[in-house]
N, C-alpha and C. Protein backbone atom coordinates (compact mmCIF):
# COMPACT_ATOMS: atom_id res chain seq x y z
N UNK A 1 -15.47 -18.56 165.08
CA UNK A 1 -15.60 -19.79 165.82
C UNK A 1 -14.90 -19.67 167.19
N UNK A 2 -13.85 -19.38 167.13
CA UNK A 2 -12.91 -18.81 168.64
C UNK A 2 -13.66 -17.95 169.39
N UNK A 3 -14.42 -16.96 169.17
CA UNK A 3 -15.00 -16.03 169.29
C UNK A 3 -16.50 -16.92 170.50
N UNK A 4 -17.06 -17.68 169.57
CA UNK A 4 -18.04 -18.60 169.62
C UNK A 4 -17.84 -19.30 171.41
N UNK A 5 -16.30 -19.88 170.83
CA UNK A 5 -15.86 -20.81 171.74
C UNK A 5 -15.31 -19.89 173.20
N UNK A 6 -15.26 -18.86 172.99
CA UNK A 6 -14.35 -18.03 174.35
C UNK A 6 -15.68 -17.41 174.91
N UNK A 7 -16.85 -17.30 173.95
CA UNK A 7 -18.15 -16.54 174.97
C UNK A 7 -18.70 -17.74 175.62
N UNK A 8 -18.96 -18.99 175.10
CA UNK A 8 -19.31 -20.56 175.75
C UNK A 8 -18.87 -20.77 177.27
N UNK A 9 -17.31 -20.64 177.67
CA UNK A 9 -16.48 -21.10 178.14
C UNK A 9 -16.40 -20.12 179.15
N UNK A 10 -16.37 -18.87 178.79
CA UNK A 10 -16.81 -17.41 179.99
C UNK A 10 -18.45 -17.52 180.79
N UNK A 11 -18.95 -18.18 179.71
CA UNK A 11 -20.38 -18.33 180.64
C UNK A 11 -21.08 -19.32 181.34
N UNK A 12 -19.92 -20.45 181.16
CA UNK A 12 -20.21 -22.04 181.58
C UNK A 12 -19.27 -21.81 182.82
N UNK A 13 -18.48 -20.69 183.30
CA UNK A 13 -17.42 -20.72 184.05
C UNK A 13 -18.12 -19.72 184.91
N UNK A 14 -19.28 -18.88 184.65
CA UNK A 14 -19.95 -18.34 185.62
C UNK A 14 -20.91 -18.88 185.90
N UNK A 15 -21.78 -19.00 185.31
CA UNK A 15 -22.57 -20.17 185.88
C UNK A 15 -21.86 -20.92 186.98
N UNK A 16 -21.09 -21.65 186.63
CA UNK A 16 -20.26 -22.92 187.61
C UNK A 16 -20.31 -21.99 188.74
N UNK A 17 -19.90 -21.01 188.91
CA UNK A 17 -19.54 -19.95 190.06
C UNK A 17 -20.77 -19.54 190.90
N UNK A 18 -22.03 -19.28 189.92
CA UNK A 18 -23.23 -18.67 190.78
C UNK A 18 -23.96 -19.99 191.41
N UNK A 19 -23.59 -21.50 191.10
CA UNK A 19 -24.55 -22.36 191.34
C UNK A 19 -23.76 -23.36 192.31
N UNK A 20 -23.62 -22.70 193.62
CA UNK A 20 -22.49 -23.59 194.39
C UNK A 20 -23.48 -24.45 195.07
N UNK A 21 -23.28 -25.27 195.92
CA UNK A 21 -24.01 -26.59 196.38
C UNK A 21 -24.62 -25.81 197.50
N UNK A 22 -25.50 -26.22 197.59
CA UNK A 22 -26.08 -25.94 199.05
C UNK A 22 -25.89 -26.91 200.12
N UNK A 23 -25.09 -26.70 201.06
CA UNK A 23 -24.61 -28.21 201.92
C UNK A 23 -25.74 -28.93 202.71
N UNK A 24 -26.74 -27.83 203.42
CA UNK A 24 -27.85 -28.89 203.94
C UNK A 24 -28.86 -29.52 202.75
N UNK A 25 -28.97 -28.92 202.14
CA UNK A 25 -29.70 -29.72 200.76
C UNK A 25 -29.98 -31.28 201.13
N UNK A 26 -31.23 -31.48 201.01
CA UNK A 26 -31.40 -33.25 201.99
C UNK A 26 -30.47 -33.76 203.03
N UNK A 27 -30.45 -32.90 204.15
CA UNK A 27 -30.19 -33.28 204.96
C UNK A 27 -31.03 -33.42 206.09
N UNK A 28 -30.76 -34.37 207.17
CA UNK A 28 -31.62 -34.75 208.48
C UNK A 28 -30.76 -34.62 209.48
N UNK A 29 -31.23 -33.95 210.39
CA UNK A 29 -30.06 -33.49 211.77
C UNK A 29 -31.34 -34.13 212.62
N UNK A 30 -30.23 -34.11 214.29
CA UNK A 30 -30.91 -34.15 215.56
C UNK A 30 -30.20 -33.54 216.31
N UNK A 31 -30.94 -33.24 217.35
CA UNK A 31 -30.80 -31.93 218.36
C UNK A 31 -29.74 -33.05 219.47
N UNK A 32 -28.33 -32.10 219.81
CA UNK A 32 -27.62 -32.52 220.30
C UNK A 32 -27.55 -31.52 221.80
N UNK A 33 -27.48 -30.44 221.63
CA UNK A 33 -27.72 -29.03 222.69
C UNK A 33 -27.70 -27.97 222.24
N UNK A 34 -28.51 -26.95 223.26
CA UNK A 34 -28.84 -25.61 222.78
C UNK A 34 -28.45 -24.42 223.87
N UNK A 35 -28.87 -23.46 223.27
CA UNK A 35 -28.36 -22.23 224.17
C UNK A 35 -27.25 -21.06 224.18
N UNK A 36 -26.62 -21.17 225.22
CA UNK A 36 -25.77 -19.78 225.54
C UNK A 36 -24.14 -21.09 224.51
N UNK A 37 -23.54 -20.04 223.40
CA UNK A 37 -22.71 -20.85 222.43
C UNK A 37 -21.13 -21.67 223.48
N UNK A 38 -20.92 -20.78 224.87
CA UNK A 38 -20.31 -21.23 225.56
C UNK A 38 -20.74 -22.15 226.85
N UNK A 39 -21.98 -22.50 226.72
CA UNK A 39 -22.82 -22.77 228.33
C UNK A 39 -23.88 -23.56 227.91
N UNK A 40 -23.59 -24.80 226.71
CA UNK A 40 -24.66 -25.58 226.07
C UNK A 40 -25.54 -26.53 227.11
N UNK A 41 -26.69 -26.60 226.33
CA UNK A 41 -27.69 -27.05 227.84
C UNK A 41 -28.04 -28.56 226.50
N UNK A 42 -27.81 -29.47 227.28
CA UNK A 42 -27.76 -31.04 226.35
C UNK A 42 -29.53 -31.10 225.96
N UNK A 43 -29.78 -31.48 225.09
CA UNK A 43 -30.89 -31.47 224.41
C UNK A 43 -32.08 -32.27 225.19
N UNK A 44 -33.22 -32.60 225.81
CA UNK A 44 -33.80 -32.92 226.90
C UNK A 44 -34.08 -34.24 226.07
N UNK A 45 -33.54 -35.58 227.07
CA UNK A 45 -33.62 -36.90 226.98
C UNK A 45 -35.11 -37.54 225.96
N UNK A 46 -35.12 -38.25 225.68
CA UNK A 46 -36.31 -38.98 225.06
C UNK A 46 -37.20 -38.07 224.62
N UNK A 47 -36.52 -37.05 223.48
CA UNK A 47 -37.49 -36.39 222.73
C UNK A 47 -37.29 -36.04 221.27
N UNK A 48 -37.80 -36.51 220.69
CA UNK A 48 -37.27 -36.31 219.05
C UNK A 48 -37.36 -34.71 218.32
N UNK A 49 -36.43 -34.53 218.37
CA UNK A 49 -35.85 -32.79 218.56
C UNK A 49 -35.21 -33.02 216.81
N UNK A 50 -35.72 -32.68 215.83
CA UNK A 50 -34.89 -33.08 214.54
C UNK A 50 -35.18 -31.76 213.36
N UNK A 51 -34.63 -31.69 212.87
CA UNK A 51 -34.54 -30.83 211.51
C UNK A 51 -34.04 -30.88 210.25
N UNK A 52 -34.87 -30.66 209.10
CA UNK A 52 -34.46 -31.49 207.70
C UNK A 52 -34.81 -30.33 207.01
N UNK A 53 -33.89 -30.90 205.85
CA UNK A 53 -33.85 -29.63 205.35
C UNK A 53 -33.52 -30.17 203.31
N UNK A 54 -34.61 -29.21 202.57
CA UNK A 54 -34.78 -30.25 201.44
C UNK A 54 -34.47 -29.79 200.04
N UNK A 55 -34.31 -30.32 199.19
CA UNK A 55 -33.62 -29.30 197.72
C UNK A 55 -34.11 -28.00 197.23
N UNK A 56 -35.55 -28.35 197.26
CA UNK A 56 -36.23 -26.99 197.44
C UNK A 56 -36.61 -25.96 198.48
N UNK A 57 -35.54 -25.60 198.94
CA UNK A 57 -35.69 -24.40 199.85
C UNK A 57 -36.50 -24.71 201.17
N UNK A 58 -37.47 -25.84 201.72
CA UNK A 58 -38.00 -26.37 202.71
C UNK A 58 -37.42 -26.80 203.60
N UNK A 59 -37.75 -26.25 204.69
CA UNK A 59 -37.57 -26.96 206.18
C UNK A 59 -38.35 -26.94 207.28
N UNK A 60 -37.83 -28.42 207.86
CA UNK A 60 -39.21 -29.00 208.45
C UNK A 60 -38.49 -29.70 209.39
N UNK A 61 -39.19 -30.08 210.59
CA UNK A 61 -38.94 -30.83 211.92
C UNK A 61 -39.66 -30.51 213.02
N UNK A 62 -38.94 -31.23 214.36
CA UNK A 62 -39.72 -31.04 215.26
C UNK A 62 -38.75 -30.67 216.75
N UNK A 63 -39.43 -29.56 217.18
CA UNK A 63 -38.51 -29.06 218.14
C UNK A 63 -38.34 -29.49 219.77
N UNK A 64 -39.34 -30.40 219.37
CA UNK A 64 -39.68 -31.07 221.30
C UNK A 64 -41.20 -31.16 221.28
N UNK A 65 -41.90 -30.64 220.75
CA UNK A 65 -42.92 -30.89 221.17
C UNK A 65 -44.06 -30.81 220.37
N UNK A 66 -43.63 -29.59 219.28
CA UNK A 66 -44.29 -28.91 218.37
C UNK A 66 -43.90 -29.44 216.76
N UNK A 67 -44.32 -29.71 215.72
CA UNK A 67 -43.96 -29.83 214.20
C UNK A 67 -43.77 -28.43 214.03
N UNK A 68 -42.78 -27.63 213.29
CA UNK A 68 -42.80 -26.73 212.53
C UNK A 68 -42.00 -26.57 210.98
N UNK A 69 -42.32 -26.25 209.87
CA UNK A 69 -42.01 -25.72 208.63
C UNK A 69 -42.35 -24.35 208.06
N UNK A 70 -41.03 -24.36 207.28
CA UNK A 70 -41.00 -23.30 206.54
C UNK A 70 -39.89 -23.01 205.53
N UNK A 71 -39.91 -21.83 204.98
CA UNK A 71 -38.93 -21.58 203.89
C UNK A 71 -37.00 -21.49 204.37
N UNK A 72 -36.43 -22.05 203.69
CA UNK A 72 -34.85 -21.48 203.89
C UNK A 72 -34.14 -20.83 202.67
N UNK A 73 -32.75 -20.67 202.83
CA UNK A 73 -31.77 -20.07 202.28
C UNK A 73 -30.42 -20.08 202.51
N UNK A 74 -29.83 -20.45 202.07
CA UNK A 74 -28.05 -20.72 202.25
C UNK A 74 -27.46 -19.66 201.07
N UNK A 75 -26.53 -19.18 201.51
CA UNK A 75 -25.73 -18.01 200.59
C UNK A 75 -24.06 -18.44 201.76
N UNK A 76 -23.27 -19.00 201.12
CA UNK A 76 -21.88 -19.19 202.31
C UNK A 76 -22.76 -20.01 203.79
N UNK A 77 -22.29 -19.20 204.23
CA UNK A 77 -22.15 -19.93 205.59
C UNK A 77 -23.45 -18.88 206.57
N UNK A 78 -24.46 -18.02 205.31
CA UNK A 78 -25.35 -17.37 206.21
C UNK A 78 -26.82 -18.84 205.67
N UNK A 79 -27.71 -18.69 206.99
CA UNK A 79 -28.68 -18.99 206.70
C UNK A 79 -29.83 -18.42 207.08
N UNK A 80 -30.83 -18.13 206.70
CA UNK A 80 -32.11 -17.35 206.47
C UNK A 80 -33.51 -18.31 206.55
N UNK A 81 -34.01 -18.03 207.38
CA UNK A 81 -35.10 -19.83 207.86
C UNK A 81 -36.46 -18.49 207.79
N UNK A 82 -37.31 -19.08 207.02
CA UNK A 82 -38.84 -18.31 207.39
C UNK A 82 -39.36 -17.79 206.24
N UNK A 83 -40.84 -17.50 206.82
CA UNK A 83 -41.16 -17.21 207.82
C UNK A 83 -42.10 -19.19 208.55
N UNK A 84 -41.59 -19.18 209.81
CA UNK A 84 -41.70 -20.25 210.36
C UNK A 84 -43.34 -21.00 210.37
N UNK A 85 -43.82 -21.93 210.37
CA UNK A 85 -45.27 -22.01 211.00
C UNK A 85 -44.99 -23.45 211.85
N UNK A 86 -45.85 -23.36 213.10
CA UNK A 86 -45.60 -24.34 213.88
C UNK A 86 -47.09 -24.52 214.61
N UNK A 87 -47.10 -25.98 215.28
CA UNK A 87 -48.15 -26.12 215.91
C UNK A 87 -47.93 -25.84 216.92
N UNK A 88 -49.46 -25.84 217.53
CA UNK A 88 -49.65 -24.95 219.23
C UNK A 88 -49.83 -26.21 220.12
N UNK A 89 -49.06 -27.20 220.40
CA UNK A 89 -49.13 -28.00 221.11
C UNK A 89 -48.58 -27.70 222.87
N UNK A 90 -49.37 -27.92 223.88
CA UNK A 90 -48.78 -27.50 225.01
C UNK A 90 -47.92 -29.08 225.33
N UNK A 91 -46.89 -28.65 225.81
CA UNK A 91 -45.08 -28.94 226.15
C UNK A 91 -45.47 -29.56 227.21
N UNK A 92 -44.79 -30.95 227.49
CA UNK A 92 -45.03 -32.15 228.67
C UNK A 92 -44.24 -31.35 229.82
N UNK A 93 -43.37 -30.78 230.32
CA UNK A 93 -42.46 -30.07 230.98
C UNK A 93 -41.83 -28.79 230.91
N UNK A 94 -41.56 -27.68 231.60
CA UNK A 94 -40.74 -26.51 231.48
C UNK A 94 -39.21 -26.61 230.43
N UNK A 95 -38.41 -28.13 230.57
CA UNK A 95 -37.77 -28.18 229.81
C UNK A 95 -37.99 -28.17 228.55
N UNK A 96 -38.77 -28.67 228.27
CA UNK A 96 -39.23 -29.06 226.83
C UNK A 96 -39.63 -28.04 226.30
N UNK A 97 -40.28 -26.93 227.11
CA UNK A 97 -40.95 -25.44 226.44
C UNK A 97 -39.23 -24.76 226.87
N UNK A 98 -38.50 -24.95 227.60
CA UNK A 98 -37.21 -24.41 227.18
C UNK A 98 -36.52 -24.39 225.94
N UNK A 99 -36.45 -25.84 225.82
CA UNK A 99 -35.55 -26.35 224.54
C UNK A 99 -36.65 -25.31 222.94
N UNK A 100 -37.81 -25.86 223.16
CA UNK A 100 -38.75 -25.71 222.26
C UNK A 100 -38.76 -23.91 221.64
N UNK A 101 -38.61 -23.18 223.16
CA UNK A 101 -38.89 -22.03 222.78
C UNK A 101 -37.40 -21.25 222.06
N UNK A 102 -36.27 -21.75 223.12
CA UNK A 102 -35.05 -21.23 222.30
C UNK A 102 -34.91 -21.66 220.55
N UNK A 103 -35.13 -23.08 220.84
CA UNK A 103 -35.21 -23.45 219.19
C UNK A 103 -35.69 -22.26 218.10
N UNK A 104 -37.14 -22.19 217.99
CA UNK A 104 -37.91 -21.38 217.58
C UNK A 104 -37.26 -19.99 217.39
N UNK A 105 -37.14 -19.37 218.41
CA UNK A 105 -36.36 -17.80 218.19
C UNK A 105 -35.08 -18.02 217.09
N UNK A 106 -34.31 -18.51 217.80
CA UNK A 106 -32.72 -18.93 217.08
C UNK A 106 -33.20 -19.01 215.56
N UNK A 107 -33.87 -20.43 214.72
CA UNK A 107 -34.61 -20.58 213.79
C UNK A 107 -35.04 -19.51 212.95
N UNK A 108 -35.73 -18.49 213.25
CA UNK A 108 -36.44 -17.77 212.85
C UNK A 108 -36.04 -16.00 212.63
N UNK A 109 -34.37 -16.13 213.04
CA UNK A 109 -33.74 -15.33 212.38
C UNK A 109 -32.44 -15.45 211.82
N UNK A 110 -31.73 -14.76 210.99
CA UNK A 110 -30.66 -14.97 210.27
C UNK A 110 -29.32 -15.29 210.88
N UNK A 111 -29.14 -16.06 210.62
CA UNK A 111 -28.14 -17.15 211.62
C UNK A 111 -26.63 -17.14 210.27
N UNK A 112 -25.73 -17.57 211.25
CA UNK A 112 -24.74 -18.65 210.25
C UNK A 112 -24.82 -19.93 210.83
N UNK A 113 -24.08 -21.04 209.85
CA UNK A 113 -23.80 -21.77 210.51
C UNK A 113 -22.56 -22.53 209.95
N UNK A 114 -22.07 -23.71 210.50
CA UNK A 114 -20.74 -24.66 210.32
C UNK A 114 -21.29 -25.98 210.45
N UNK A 115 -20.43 -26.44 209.30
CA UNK A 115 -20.79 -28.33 209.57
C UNK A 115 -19.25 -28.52 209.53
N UNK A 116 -18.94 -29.77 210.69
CA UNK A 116 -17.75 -30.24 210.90
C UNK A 116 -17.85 -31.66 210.88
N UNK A 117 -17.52 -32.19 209.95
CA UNK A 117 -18.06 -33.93 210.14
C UNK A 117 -19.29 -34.13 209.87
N UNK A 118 -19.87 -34.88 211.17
CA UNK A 118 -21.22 -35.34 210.94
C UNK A 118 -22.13 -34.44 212.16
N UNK A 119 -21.33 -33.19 212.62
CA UNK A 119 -22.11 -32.01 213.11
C UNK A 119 -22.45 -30.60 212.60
N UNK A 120 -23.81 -30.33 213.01
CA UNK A 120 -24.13 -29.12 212.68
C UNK A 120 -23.97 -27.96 213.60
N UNK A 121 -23.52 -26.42 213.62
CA UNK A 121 -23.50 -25.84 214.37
C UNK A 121 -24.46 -24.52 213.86
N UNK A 122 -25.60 -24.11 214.35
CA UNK A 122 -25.98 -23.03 213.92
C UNK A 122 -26.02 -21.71 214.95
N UNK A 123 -26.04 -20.91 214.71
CA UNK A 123 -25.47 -19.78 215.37
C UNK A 123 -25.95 -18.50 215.26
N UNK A 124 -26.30 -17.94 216.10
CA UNK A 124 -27.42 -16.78 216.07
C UNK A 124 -26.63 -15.48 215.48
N UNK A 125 -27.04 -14.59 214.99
CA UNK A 125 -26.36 -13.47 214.37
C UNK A 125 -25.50 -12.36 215.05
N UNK A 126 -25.15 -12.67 216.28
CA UNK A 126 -23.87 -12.58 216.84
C UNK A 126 -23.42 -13.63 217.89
N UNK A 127 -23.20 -14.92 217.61
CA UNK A 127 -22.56 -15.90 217.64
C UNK A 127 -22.72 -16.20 219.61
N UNK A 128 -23.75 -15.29 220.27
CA UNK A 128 -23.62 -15.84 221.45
C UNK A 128 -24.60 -17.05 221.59
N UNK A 129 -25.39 -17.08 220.86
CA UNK A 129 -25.91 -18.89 221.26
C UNK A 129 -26.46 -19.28 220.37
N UNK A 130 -25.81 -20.97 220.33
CA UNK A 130 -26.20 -21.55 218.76
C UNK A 130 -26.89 -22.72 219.07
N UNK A 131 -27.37 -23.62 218.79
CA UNK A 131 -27.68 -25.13 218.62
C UNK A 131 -26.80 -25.87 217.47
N UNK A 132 -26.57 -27.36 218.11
CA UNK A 132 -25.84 -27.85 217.39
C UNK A 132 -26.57 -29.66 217.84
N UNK A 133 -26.81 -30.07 215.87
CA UNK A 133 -27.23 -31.07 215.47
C UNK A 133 -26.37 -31.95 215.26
N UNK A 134 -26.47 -33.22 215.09
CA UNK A 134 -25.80 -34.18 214.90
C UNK A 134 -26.59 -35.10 213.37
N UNK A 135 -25.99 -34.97 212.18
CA UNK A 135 -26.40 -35.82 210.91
C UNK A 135 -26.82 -37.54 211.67
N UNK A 136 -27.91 -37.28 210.58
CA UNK A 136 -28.80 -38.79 210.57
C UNK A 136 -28.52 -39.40 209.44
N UNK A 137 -28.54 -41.03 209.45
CA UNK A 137 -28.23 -41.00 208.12
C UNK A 137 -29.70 -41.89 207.60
């Protein structure tokens, strides 16, 4: 019975260990600024710039101009987005295909990122330029 009870208790204690939370898990961000991680360029006025992100591995939003979704992954503080699909909508302004196009790249490769509060920071895979969201509620 001890025996019983010490293999239970070893495997309810790994488990617990392999199944940590995923922090964006239903979450809704908006685009606050993007770019160079020291030289942030503020997110271009009156444009719904957002990203959500859902229990099952989905993510979805819109980068300025375009809808795009696709698959994710959280392991720590790495995240893994793709492979992306987005619409081919042509961009009201150069800014907007700015914001739009950095988005996209950044997105679409293996990033980390940090949440501090009710901000998101994501960060390209050597940390020189990230975007950073602000939680919706």
């Amino acid at each position: 019975m001890k025996r019983k009870l010490f293999w239970l208790l070893l495997l309810t204690l790994l488990l617990s260990a392999c199944t940590g939370k995923n922090p964006l898990s239903d979450t809704n961000w908006t685009l606050v600024s993007y770019g160079e991680t020291d030289a942030q360029t503020a997110a271009v006025p009156d444009t719904e710039a957002i990203i959500s992100f859902d229990a099952e591995g989905i993510l979805s939003g819109n980068v300025g101009c375009n809808q795009f979704s696709g698959t994710y992954e959280v392991s720590g503080d790495k995240l893994v987005a793709g492979p992306l699909m987005a619409t081919r909508m042509a961009c009201a302004n150069d800014a907007l295909m700015q914001q739009e196009t950095t988005l996209m790249m950044l997105l679409s490769n293996s990033n980390t990122f940090e949440i501090e509060g009710d901000m998101l920071t994501i960060l390209s895979e050597n940390g020189n330029t990230s975007t950073v969201w602000e939680k919706m509620e």
